[in-house]
C-alpha atoms as a PDB file:
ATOM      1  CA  UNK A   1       0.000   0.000   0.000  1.00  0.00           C
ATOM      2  CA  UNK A   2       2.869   2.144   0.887  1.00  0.00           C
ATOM      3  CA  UNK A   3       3.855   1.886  -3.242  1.00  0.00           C
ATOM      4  CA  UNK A   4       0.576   2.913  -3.792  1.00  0.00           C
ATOM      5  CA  UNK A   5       0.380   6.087  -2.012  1.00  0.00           C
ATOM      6  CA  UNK A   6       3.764   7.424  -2.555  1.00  0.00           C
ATOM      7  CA  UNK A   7       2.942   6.930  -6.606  1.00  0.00           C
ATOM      8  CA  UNK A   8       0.183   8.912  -6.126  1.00  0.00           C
ATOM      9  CA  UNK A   9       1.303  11.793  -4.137  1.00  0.00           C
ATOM     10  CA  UNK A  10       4.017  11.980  -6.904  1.00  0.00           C
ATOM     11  CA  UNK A  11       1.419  12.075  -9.100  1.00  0.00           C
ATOM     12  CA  UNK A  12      -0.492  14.960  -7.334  1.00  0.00           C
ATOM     13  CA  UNK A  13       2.480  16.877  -6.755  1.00  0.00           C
ATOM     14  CA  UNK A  14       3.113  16.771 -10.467  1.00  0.00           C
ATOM     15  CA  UNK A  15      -0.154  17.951 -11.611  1.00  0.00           C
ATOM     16  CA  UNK A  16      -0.057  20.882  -8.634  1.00  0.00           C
ATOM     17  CA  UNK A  17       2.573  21.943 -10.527  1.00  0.00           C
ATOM     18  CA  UNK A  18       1.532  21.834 -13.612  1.00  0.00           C
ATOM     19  CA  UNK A  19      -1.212  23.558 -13.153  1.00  0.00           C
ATOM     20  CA  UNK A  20       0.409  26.658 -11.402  1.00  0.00           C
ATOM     21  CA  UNK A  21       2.577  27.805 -14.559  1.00  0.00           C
ATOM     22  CA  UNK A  22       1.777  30.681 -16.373  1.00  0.00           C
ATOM     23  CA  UNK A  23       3.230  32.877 -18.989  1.00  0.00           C
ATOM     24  CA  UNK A  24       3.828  36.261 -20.171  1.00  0.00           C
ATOM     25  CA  UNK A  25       4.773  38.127 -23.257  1.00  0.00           C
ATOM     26  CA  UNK A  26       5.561  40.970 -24.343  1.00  0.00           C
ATOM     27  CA  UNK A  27       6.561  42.938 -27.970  1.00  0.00           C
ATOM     28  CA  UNK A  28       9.551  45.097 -28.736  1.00  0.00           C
ATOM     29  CA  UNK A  29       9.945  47.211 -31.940  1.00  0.00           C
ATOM     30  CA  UNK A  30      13.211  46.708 -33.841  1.00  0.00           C
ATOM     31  CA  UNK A  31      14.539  49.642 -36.375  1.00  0.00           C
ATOM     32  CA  UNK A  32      17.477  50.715 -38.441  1.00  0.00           C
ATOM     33  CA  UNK A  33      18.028  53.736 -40.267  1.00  0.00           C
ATOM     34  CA  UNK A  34      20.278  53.045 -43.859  1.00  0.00           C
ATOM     35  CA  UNK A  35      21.861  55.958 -44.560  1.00  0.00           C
ATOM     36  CA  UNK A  36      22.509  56.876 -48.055  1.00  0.00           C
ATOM     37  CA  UNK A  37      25.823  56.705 -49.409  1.00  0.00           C
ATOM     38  CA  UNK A  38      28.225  57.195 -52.236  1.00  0.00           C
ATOM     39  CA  UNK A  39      31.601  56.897 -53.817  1.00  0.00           C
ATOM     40  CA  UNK A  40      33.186  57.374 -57.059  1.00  0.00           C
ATOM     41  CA  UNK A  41      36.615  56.018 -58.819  1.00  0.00           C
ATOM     42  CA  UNK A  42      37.696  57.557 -62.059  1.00  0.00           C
ATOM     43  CA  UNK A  43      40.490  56.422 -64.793  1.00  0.00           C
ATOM     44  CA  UNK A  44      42.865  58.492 -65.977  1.00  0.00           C
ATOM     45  CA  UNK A  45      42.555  60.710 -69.193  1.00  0.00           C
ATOM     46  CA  UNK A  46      45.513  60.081 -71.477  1.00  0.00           C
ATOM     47  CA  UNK A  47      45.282  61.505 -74.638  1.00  0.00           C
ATOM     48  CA  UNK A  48      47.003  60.262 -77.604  1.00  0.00           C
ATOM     49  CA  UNK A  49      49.988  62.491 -78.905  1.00  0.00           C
ATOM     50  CA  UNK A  50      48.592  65.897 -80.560  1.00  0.00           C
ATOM     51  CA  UNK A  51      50.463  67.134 -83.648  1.00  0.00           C
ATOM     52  CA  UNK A  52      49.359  70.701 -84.315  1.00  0.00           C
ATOM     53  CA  UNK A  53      47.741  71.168 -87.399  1.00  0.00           C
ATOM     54  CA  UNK A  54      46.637  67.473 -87.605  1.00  0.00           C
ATOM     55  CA  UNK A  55      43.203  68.154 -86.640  1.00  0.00           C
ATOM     56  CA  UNK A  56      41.371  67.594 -82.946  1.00  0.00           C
ATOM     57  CA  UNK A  57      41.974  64.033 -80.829  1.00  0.00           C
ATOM     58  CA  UNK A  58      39.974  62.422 -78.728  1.00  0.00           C
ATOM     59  CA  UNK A  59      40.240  60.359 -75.495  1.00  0.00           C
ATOM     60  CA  UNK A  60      38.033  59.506 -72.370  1.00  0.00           C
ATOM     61  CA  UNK A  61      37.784  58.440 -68.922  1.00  0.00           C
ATOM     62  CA  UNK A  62      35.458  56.516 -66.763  1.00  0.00           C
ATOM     63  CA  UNK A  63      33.917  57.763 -63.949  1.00  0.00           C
ATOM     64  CA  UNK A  64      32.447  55.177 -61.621  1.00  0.00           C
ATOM     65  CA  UNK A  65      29.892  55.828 -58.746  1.00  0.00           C
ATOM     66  CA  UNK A  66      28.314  53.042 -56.257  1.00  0.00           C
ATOM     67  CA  UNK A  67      25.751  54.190 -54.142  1.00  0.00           C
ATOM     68  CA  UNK A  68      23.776  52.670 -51.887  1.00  0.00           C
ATOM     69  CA  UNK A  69      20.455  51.094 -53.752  1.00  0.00           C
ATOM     70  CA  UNK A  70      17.812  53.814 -55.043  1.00  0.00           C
ATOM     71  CA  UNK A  71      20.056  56.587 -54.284  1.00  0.00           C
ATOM     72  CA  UNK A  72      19.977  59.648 -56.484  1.00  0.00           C
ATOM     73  CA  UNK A  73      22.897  61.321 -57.467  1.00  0.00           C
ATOM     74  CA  UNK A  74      24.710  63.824 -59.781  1.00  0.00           C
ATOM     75  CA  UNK A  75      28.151  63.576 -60.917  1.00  0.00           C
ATOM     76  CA  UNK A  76      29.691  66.944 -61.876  1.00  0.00           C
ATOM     77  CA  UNK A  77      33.360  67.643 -62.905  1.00  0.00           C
ATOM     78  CA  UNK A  78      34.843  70.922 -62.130  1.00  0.00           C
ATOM     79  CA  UNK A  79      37.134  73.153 -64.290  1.00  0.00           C
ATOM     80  CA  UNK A  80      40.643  71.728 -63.635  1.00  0.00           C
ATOM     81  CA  UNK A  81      43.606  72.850 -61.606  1.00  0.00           C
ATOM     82  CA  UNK A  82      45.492  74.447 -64.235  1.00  0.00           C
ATOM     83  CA  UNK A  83      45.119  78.433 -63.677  1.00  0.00           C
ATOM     84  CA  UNK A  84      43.324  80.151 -66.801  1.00  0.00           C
ATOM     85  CA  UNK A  85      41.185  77.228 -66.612  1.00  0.00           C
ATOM     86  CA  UNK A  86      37.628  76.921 -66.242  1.00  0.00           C
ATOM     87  CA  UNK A  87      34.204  74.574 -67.174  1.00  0.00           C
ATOM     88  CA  UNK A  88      34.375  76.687 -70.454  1.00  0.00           C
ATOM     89  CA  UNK A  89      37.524  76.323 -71.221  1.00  0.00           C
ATOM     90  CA  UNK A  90      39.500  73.635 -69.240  1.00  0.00           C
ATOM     91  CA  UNK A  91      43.752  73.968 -69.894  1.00  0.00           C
ATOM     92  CA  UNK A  92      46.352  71.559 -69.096  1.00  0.00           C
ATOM     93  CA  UNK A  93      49.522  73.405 -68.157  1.00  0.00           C
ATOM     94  CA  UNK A  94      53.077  72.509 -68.101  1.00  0.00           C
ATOM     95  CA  UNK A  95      55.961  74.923 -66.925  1.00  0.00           C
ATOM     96  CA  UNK A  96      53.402  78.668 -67.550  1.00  0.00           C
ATOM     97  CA  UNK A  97      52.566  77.062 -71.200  1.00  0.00           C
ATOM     98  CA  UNK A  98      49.013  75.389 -71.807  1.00  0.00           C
ATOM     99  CA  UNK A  99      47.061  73.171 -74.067  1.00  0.00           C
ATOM    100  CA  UNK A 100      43.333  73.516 -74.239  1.00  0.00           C
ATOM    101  CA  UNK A 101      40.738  70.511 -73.995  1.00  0.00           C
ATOM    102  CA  UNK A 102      37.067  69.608 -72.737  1.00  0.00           C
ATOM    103  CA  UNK A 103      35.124  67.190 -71.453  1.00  0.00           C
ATOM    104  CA  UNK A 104      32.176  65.913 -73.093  1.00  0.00           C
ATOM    105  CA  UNK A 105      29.340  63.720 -71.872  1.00  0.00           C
ATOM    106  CA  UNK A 106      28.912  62.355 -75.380  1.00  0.00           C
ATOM    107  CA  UNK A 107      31.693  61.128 -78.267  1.00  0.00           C
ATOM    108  CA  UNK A 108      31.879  59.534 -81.493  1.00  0.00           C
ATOM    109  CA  UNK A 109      29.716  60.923 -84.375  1.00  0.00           C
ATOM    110  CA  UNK A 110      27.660  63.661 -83.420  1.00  0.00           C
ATOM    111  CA  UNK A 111      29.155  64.116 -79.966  1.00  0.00           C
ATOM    112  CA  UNK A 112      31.311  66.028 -78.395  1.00  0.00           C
ATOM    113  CA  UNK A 113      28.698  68.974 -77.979  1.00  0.00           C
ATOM    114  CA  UNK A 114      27.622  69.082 -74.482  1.00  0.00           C
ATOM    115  CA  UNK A 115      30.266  70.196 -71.969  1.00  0.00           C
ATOM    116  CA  UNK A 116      30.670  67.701 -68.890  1.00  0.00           C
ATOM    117  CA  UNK A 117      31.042  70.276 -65.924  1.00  0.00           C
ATOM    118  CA  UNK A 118      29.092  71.603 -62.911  1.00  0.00           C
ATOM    119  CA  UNK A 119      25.941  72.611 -64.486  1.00  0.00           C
ATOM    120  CA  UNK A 120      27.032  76.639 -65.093  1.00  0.00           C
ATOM    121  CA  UNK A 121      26.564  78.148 -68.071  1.00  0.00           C
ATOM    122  CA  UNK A 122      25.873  75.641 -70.828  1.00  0.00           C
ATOM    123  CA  UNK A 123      27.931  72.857 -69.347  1.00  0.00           C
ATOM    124  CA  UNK A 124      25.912  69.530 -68.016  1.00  0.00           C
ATOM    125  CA  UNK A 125      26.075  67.197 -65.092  1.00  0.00           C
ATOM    126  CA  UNK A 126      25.614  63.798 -65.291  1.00  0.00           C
ATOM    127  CA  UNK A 127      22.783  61.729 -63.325  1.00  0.00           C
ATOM    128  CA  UNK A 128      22.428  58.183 -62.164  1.00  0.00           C
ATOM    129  CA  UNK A 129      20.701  56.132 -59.482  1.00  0.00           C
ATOM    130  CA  UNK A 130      22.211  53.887 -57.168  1.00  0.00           C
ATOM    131  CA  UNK A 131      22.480  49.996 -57.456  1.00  0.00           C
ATOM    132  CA  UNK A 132      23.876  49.188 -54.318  1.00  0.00           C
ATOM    133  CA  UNK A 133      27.237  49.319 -53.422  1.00  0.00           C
ATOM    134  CA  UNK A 134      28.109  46.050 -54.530  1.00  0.00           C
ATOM    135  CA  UNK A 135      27.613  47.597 -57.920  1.00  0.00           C
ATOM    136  CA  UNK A 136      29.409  50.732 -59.678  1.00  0.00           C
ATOM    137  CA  UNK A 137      27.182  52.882 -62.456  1.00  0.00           C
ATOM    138  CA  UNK A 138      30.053  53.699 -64.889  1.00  0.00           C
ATOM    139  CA  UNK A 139      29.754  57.143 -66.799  1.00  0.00           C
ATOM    140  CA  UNK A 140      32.453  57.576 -69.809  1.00  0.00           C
ATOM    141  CA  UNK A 141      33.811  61.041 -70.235  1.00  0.00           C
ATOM    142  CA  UNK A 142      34.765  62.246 -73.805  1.00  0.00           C
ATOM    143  CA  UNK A 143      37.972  64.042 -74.050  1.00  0.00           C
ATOM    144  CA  UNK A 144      38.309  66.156 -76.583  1.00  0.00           C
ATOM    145  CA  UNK A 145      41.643  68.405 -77.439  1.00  0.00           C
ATOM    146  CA  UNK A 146      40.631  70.110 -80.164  1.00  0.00           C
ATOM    147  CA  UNK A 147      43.017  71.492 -83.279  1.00  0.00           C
ATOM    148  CA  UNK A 148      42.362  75.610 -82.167  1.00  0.00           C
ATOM    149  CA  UNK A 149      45.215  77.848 -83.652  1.00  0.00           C
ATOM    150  CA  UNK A 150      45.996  78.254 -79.370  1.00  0.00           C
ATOM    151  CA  UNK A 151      46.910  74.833 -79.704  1.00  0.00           C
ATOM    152  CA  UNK A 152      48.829  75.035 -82.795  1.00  0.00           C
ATOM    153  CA  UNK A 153      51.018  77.494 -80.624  1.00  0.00           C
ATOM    154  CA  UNK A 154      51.568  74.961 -78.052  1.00  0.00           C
ATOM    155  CA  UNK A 155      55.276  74.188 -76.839  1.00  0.00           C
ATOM    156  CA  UNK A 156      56.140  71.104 -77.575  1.00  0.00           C
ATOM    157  CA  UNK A 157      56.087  68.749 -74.274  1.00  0.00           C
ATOM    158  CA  UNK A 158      55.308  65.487 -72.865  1.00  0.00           C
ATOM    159  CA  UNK A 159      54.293  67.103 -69.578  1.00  0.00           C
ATOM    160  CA  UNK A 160      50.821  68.978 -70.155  1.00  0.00           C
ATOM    161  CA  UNK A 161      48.260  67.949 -67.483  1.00  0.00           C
ATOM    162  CA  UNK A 162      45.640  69.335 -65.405  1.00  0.00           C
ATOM    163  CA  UNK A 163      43.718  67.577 -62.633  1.00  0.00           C
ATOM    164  CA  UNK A 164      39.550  67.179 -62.571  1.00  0.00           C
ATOM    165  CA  UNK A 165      37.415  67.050 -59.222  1.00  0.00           C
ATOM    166  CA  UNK A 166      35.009  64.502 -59.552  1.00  0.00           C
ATOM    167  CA  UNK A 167      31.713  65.811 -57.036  1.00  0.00           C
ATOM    168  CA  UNK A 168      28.940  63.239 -56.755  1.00  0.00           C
ATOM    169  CA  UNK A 169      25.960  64.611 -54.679  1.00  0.00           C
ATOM    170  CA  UNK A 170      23.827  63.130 -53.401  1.00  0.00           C
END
């Protein structure tokens, strides 16, 4: 009998206990904030070899932006380093002597018309949207040194250059 009773007072003490839990819950709100972001690489411009006289060459660059996904941006290049130049007329100097060129956001047949700059005067800026920064949008700027009778002056040297600021905004 003693079996008996001590299997069921484990028994009861079991189901006491059992039926005393209870439970609670409660909610908590998780957030983030992405922040929009950009950055931008760019080749270098290296013209062929101009011969005055043998009419304008052409070259170009690419300019590549990643930005986080959706992300609006401009790209605008500004006038160059060289002093004398500007969006209108960009120079590439080498020891006080210069050699005039632009920047185009189109080339080949029919380009070469719309200046690549900072969006004064008649010059252009380029737009794009981001893909995620996994993923670069490449813009291709058209160089353009064209045969002007400044040019035709131009010292002879392997040394003209001018630097470009690339601004994405966005």
């Amino acid at each position: 009998m003693r079996k008996i009773i001590s299997a069921a007072l484990v028994a009861g003490v079991m189901t006491a206990g059992a039926a005393h839990a209870a439970t609670a819950t409660a909610t908590f709100a998780v957030t983030a904030t992405v922040q929009a972001t950009c950055s931008t690489t760019a080749t270098a411009l290296a013209f062929p070899t101009y011969t005055p006289g043998g009419g304008a060459i052409n070259g170009s660059s690419v300019v590549s932006v990643k930005c986080t996904q959706g992300t609006p941006f401009t790209v605008a290049l500004n006038g160059g380093a060289t002093t004398g130049g500007t969006v209108a007329q960009r120079l590439m100097g080498e020891a006080g002597n210069t050699l005039q060129y632009q920047l185009y956001t189109t080339g080949g047949t029919g380009g070469y018309t719309t200046v690549w700059g900072d969006g004064t005067g008649t010059s252009k800026t380029q737009a794009g949207t981001g893909a995620g920064l996994a993923t670069a949008t490449a813009l291709t700027v058209y160089g353009q040194i064209p045969d002007s009778v400044a040019n035709q002056a131009a010292v002879p040297s392997t040394a003209y250059a001018d630097t470009v600021t690339v601004t994405v905004t966005y």
